[in-house]
C-alpha atoms as a PDB file:
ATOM      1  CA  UNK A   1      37.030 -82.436 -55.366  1.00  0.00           C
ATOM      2  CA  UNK A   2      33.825 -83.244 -53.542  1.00  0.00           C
ATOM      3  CA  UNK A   3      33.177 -82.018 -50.403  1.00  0.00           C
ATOM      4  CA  UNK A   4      30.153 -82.562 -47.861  1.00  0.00           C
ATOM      5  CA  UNK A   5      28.867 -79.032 -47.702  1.00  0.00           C
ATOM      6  CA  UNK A   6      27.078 -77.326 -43.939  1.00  0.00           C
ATOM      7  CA  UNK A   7      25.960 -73.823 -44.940  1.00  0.00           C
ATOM      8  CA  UNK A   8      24.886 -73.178 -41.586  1.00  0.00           C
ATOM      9  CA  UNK A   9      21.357 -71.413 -40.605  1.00  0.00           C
ATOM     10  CA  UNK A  10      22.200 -67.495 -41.842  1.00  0.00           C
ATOM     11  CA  UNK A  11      23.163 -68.785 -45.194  1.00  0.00           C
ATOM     12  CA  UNK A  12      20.085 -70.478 -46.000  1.00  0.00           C
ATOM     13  CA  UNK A  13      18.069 -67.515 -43.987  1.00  0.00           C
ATOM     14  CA  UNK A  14      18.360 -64.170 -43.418  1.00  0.00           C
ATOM     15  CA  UNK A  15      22.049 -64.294 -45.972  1.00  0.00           C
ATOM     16  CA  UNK A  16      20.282 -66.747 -48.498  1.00  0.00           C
ATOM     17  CA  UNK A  17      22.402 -65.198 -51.192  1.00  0.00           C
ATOM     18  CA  UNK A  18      26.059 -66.400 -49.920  1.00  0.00           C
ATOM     19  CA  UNK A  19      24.173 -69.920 -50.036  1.00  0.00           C
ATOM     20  CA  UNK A  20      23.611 -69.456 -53.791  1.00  0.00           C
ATOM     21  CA  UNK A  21      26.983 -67.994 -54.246  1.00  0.00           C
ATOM     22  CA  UNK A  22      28.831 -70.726 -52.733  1.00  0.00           C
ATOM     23  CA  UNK A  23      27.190 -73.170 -55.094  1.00  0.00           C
ATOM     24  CA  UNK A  24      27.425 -70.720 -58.174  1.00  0.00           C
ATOM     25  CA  UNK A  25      31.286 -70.499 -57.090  1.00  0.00           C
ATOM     26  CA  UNK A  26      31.808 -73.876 -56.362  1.00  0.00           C
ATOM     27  CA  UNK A  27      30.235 -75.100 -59.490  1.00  0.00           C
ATOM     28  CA  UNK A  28      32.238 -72.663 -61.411  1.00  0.00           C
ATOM     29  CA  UNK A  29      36.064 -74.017 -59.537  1.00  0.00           C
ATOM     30  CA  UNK A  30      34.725 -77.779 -60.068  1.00  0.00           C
ATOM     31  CA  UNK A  31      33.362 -78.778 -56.520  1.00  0.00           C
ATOM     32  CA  UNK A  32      31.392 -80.740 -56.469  1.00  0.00           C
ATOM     33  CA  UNK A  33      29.549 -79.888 -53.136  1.00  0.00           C
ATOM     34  CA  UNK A  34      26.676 -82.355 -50.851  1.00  0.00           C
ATOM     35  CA  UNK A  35      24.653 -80.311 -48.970  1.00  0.00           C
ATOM     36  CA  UNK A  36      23.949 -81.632 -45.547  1.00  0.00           C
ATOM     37  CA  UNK A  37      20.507 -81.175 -45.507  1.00  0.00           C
ATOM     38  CA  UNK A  38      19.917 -83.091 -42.915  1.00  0.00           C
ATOM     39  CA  UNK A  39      22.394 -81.799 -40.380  1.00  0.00           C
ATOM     40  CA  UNK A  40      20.969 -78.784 -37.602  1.00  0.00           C
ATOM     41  CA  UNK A  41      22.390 -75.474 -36.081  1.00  0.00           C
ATOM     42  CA  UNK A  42      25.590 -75.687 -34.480  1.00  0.00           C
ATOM     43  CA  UNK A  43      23.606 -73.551 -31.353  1.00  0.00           C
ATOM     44  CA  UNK A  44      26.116 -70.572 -32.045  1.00  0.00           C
ATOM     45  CA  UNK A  45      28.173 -70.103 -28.855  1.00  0.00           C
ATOM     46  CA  UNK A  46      25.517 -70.230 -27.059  1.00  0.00           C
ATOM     47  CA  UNK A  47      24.451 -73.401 -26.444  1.00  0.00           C
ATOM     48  CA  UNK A  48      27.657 -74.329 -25.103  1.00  0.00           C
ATOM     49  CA  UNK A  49      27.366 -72.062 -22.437  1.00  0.00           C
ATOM     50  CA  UNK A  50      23.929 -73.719 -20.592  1.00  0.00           C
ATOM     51  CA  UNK A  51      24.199 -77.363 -22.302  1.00  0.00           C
ATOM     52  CA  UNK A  52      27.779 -78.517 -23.253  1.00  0.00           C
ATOM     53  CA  UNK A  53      26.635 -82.185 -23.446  1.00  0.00           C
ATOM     54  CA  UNK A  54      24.131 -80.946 -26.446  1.00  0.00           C
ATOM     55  CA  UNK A  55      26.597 -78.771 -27.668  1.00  0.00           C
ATOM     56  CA  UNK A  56      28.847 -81.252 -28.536  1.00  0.00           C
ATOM     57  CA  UNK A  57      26.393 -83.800 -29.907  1.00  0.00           C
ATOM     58  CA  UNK A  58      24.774 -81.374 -31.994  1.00  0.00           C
ATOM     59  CA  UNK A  59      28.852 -80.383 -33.691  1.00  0.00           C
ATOM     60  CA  UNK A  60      29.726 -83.887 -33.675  1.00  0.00           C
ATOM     61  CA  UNK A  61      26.352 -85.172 -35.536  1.00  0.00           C
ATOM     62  CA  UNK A  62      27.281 -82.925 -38.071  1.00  0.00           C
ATOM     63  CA  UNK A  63      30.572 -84.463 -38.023  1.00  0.00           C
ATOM     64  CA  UNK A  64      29.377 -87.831 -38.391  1.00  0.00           C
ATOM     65  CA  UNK A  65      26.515 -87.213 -40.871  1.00  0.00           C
ATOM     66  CA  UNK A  66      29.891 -85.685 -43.400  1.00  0.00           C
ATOM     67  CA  UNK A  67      32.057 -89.329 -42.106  1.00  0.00           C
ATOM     68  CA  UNK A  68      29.094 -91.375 -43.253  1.00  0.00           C
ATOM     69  CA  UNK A  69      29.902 -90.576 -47.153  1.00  0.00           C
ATOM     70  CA  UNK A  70      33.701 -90.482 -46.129  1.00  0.00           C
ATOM     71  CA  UNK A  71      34.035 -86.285 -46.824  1.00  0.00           C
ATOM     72  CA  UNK A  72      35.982 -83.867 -45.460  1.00  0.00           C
ATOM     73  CA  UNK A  73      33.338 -81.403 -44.271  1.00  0.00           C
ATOM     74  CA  UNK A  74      33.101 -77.720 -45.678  1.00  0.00           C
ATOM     75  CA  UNK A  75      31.310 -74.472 -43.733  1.00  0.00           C
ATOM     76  CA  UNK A  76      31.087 -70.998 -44.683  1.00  0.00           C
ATOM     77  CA  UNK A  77      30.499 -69.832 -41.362  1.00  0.00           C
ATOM     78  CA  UNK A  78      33.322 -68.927 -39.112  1.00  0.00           C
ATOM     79  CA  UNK A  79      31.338 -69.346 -35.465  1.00  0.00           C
ATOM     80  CA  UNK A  80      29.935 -73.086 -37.097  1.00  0.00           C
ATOM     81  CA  UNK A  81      33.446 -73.721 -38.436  1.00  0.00           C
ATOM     82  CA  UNK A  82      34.951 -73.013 -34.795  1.00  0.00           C
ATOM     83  CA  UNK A  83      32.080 -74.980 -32.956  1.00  0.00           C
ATOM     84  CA  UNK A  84      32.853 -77.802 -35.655  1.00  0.00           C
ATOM     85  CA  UNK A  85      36.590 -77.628 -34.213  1.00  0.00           C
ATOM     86  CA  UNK A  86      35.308 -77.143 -30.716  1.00  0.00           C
ATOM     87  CA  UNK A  87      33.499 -80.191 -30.779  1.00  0.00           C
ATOM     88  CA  UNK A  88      35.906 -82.667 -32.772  1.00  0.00           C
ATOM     89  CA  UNK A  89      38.839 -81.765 -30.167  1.00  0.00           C
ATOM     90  CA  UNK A  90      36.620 -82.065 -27.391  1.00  0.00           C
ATOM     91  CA  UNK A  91      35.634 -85.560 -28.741  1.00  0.00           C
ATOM     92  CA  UNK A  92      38.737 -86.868 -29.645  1.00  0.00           C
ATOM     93  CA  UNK A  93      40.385 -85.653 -26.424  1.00  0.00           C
ATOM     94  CA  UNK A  94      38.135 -87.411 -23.927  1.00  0.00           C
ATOM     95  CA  UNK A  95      36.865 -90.951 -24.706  1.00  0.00           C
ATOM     96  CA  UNK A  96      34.025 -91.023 -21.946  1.00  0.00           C
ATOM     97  CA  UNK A  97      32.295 -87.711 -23.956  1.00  0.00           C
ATOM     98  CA  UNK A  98      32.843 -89.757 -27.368  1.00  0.00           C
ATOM     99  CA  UNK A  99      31.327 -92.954 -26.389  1.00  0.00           C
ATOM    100  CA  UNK A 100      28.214 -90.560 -24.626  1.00  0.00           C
ATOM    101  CA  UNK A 101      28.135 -89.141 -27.968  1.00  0.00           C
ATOM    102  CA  UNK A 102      28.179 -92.006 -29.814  1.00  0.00           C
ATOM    103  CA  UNK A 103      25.813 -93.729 -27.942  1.00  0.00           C
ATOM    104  CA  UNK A 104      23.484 -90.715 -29.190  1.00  0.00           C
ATOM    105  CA  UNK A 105      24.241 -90.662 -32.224  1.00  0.00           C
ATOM    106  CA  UNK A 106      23.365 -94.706 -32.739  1.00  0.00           C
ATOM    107  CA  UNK A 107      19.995 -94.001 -32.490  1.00  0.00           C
ATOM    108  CA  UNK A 108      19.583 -92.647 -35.846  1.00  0.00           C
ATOM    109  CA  UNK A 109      22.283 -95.202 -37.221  1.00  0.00           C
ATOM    110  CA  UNK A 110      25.128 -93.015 -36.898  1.00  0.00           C
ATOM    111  CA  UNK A 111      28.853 -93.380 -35.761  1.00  0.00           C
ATOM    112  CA  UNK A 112      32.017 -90.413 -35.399  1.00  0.00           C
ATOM    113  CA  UNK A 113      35.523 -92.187 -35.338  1.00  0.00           C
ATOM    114  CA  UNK A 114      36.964 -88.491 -34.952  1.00  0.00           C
ATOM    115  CA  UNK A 115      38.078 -88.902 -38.785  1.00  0.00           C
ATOM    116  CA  UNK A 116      36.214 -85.886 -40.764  1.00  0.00           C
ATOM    117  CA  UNK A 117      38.315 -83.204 -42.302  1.00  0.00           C
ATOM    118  CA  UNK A 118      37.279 -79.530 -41.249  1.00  0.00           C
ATOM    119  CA  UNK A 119      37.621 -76.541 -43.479  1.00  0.00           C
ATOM    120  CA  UNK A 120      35.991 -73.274 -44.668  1.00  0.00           C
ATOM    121  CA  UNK A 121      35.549 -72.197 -47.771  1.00  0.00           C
ATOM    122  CA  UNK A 122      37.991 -69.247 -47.575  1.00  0.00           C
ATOM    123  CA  UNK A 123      40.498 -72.345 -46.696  1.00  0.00           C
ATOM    124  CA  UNK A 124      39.215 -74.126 -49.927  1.00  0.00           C
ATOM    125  CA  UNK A 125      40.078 -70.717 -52.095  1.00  0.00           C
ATOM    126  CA  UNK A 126      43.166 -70.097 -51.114  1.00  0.00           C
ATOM    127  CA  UNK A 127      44.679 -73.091 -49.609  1.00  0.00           C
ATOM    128  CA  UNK A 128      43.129 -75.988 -52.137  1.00  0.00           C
ATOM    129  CA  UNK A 129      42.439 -73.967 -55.182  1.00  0.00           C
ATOM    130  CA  UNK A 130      44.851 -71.932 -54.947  1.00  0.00           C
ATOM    131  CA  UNK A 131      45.779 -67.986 -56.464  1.00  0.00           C
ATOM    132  CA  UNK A 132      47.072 -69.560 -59.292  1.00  0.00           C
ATOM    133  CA  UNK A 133      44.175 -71.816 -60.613  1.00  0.00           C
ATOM    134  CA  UNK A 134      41.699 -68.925 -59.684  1.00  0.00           C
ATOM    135  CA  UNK A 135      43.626 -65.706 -61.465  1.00  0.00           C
ATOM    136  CA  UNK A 136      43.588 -67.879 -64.862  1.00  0.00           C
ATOM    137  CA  UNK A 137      39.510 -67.727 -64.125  1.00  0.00           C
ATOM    138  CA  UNK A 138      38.590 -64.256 -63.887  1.00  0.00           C
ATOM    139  CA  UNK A 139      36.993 -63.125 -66.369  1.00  0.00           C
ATOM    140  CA  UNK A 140      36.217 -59.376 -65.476  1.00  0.00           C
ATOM    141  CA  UNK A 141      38.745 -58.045 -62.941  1.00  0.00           C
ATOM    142  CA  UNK A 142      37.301 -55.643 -60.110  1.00  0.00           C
ATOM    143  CA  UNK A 143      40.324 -53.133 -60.871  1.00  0.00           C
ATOM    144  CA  UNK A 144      38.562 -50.118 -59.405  1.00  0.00           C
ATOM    145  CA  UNK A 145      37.361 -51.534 -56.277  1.00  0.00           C
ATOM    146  CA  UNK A 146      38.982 -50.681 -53.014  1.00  0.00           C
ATOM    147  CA  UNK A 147      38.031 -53.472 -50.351  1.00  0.00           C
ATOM    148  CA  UNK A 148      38.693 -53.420 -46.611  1.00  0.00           C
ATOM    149  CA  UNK A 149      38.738 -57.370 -45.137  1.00  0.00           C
ATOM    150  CA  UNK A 150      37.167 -58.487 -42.389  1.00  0.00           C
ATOM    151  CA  UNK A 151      37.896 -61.662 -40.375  1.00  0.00           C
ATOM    152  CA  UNK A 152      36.222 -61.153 -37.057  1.00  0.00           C
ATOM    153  CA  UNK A 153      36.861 -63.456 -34.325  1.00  0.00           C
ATOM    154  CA  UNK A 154      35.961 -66.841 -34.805  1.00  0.00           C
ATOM    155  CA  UNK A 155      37.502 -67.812 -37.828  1.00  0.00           C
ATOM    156  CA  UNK A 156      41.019 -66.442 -35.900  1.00  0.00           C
ATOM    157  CA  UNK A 157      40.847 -67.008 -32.146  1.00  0.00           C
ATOM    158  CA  UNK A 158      41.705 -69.142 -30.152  1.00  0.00           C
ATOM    159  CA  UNK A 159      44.292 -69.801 -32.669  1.00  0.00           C
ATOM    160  CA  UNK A 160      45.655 -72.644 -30.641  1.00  0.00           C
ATOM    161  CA  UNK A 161      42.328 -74.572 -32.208  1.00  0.00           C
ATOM    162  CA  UNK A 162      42.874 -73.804 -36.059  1.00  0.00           C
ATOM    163  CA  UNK A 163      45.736 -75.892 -37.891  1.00  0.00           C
ATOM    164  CA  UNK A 164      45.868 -73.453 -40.792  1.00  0.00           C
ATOM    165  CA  UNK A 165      48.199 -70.851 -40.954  1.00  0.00           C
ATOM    166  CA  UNK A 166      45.830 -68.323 -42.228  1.00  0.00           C
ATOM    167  CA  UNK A 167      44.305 -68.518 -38.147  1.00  0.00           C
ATOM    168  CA  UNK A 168      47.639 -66.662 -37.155  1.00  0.00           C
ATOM    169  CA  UNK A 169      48.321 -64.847 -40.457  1.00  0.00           C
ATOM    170  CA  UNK A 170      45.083 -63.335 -41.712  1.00  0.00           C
ATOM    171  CA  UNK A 171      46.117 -62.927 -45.565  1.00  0.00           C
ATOM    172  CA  UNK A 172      43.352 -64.988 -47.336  1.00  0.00           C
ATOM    173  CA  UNK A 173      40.487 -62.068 -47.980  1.00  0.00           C
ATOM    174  CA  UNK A 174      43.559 -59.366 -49.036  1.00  0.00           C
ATOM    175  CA  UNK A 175      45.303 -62.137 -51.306  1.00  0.00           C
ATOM    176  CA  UNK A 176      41.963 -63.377 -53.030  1.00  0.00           C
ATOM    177  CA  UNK A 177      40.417 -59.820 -53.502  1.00  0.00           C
ATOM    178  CA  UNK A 178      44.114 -59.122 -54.741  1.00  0.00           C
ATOM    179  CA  UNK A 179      43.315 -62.287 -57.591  1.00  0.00           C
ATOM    180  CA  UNK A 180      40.040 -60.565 -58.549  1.00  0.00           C
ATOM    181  CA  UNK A 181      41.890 -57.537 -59.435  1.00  0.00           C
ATOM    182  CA  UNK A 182      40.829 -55.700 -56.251  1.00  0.00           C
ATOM    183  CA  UNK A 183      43.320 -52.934 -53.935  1.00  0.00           C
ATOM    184  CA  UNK A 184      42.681 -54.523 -50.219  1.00  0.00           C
ATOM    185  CA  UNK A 185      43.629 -51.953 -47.323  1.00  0.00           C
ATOM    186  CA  UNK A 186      44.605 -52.510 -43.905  1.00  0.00           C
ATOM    187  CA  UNK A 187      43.059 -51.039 -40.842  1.00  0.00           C
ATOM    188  CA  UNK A 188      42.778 -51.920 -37.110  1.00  0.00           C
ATOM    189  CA  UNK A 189      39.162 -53.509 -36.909  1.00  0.00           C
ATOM    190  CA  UNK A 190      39.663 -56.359 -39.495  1.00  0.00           C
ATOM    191  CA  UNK A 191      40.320 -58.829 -36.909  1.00  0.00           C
ATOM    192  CA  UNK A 192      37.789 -57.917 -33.784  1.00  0.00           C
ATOM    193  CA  UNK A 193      34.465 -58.821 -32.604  1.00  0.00           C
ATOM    194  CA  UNK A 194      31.370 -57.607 -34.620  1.00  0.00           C
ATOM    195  CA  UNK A 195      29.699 -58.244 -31.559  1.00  0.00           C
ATOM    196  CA  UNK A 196      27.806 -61.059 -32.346  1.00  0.00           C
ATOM    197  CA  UNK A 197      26.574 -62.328 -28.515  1.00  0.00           C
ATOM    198  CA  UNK A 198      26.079 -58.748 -27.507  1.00  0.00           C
ATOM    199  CA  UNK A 199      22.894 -58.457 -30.147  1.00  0.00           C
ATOM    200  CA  UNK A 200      20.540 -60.247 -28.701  1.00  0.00           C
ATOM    201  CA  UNK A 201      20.818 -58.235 -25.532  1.00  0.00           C
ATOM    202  CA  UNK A 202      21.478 -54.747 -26.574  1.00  0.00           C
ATOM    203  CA  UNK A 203      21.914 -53.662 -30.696  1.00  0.00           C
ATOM    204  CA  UNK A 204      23.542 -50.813 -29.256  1.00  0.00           C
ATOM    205  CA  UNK A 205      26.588 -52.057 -27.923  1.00  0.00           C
ATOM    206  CA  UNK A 206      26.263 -54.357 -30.821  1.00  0.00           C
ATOM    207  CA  UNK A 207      26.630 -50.918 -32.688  1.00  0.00           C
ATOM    208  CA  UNK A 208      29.820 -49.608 -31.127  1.00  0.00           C
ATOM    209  CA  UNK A 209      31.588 -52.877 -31.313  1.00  0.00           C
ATOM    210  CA  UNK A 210      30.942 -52.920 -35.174  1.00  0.00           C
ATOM    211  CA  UNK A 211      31.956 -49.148 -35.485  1.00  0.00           C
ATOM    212  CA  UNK A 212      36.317 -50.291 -35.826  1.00  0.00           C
ATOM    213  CA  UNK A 213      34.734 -52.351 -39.208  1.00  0.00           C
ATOM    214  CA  UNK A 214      32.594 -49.814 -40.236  1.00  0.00           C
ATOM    215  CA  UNK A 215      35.518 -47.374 -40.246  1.00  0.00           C
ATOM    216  CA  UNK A 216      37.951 -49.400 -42.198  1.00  0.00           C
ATOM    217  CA  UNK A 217      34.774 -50.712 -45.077  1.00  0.00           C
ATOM    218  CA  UNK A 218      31.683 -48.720 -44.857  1.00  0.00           C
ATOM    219  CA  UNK A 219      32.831 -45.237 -44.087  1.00  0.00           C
ATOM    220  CA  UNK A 220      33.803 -43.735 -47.626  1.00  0.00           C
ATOM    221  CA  UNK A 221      34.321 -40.321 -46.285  1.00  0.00           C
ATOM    222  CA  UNK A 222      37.329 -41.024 -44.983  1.00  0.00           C
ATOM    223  CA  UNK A 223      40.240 -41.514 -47.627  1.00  0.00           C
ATOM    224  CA  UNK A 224      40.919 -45.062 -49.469  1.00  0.00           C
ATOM    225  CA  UNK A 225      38.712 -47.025 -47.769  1.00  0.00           C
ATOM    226  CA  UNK A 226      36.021 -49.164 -49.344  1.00  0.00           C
ATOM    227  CA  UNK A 227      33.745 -51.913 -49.342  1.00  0.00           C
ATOM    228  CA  UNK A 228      33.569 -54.081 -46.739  1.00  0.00           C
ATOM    229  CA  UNK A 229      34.732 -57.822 -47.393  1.00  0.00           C
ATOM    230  CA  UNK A 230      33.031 -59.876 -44.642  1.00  0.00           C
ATOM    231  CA  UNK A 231      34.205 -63.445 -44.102  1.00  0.00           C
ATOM    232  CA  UNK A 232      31.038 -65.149 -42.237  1.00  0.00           C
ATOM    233  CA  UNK A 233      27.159 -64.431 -42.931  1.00  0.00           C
ATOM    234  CA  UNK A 234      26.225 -63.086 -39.624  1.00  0.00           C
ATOM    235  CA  UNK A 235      28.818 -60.481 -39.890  1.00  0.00           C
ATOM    236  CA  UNK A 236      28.142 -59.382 -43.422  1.00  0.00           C
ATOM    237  CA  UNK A 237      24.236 -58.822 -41.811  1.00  0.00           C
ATOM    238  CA  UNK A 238      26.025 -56.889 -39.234  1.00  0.00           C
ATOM    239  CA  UNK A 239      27.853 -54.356 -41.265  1.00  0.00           C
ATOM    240  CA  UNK A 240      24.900 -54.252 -43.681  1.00  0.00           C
ATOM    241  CA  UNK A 241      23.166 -52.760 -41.184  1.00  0.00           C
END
C-alpha cells in the first residue's frame, strides 16, 4: 500500500521522534509512505478563526499536492487530520469556494477535484492492517505494561465530520495496545480536551484541562493506571510535560 504521507509541523519539530517512528513502523507493515515535503501547516484551528479563505486553501493544497500522484493522503495528527476533513467538506460542499481555491492553487500548477482519500495512521493500524496481520508481527509483547489511551478531541468531535466508526466508538488505542500484549484501562479523561488553544494564552489552564489525562496515564500512585498512550503529537508534548 502506498500512501502520500503529511506528518504535520510537531512531528518533524518539537515530537521529531513519532516522525521516525511512523516511517520505522510503516516500513516494518509494508507502506510504502511519500512524504509531502512540500506541503505547509494546516494553521491549527487557528487560522480558521481570522482567515477562513486561507484556511481552506492551505487544507485543500495539501489535498491536491496528495491527488497529483493519485494517493489517498495519510496524517498522524488528529487537529491536521480534522482541518484536512474541514477543508475537503467545505470544498466539495460549495462550488464558488472550490473554484476560488482552485484558481489559487493553478498558480503553482495544481488542481483538487475533491477526490483524495483522508485517513490517520491509527485508521491505517487498525482499520487497513488490521489486529490480525499485526499480532502475527510482534515480536516482544509488552505483557507487563498497563496503558491508559488517550484520544482527545479532534480525532473524535464533531463526529458528524469523521466516516469511521472509530470517531463514535473510540476502541483503536485499547485494541492495538491489546495486540502488543499491553492491559489498556478505562477512565473519564481519554476523550477530552488537552487544552491545546488555551496554551498559548495561559499554560495554566492548559494545566488543569490536562489534569483528567494525567489522572488516568501519568499518575501511578493511584491503583492500575499507567502510561499514557497519546494519539496526536501535540498532546503527547502536553502530557510529557
Amino acid at each position: 500500500m502506498k500512501l502520500a504521507y503529511y506528518p504535520g509541523c510537531s512531528a518533524r519539530s518539537t515530537c521529531a521522534e513519532l516522525n521516525q517512528a511512523t516511517h520505522l513502523v510503516a516500513a516494518r507493515l509494508g507502506l510504502e509512505l511519500l512524504q509531502l515535503e512540500s506541503a505547509t501547516c494546516t494553521g491549527a484551528r487557528e487560522l480558521r478563526a481570522i482567515d477562513p479563505a486561507g484556511f481552506y486553501t492551505l487544507n485543500v493544497r495539501i489535498l491536491a499536492l496528495a491527488e497529483s500522484h493519485s494517493l489517498p493522503l495519510m496524517t498522524i495528527c488528529n487537529t491536521c487530520t480534522l482541518n484536512v476533513l474541514d477543508a475537503h467538506a467545505a470544498f466539495v460542499s460549495d462550488r464558488e469556494l472550490a473554484a476560488r481555491i482552485n484558481a489559487k492553487l493553478a498558480e503553482e500548477g495544481l488542481h483538487y477535484s475533491g477526490r483524495t482519500r483522508i485517513s490517520h495512521f491509527l485508521w491505517v493500524l487498525y482499520e487497513d492492517i488490521g489486529e490480525k496481520r499485526l499480532h502475527e508481527l510482534v515480536v516482544n509483547p509488552l505483557t507487563d505494561l498497563t496503558v491508559a489511551a488517550f484520544y482527545g478531541c479532534h480525532i473524535t468531535r464533531p463526529p458528524l465530520q469523521y466516516g469511521f466508526v472509530d470517531s463514535r466508538n473510540n476502541i483503536a488505542l485499547e485494541k492495538l495496545a491489546e495486540v502488543l500484549g499491553c492491559r489498556p484501562i478505562d477512565y473519564s479523561g481519554r476523550n477530552e480536551c488537552c487544552g491545546f488553544h488555551t496554551a498559548a494564552h495561559d499554560e495554566r489552564v492548559c494545566d488543569q484541562i490536562d489534569r483528567p489525562a494525567h489522572f488516568g496515564g501519568k499518575d501511578r500512585r493511584r491503583p492500575g493506571h499507567g502510561d499514557a498512550l497519546p494519539a496526536l503529537p501535540y498532546r503527547s508534548r502536553r502530557l510529557s510535560a
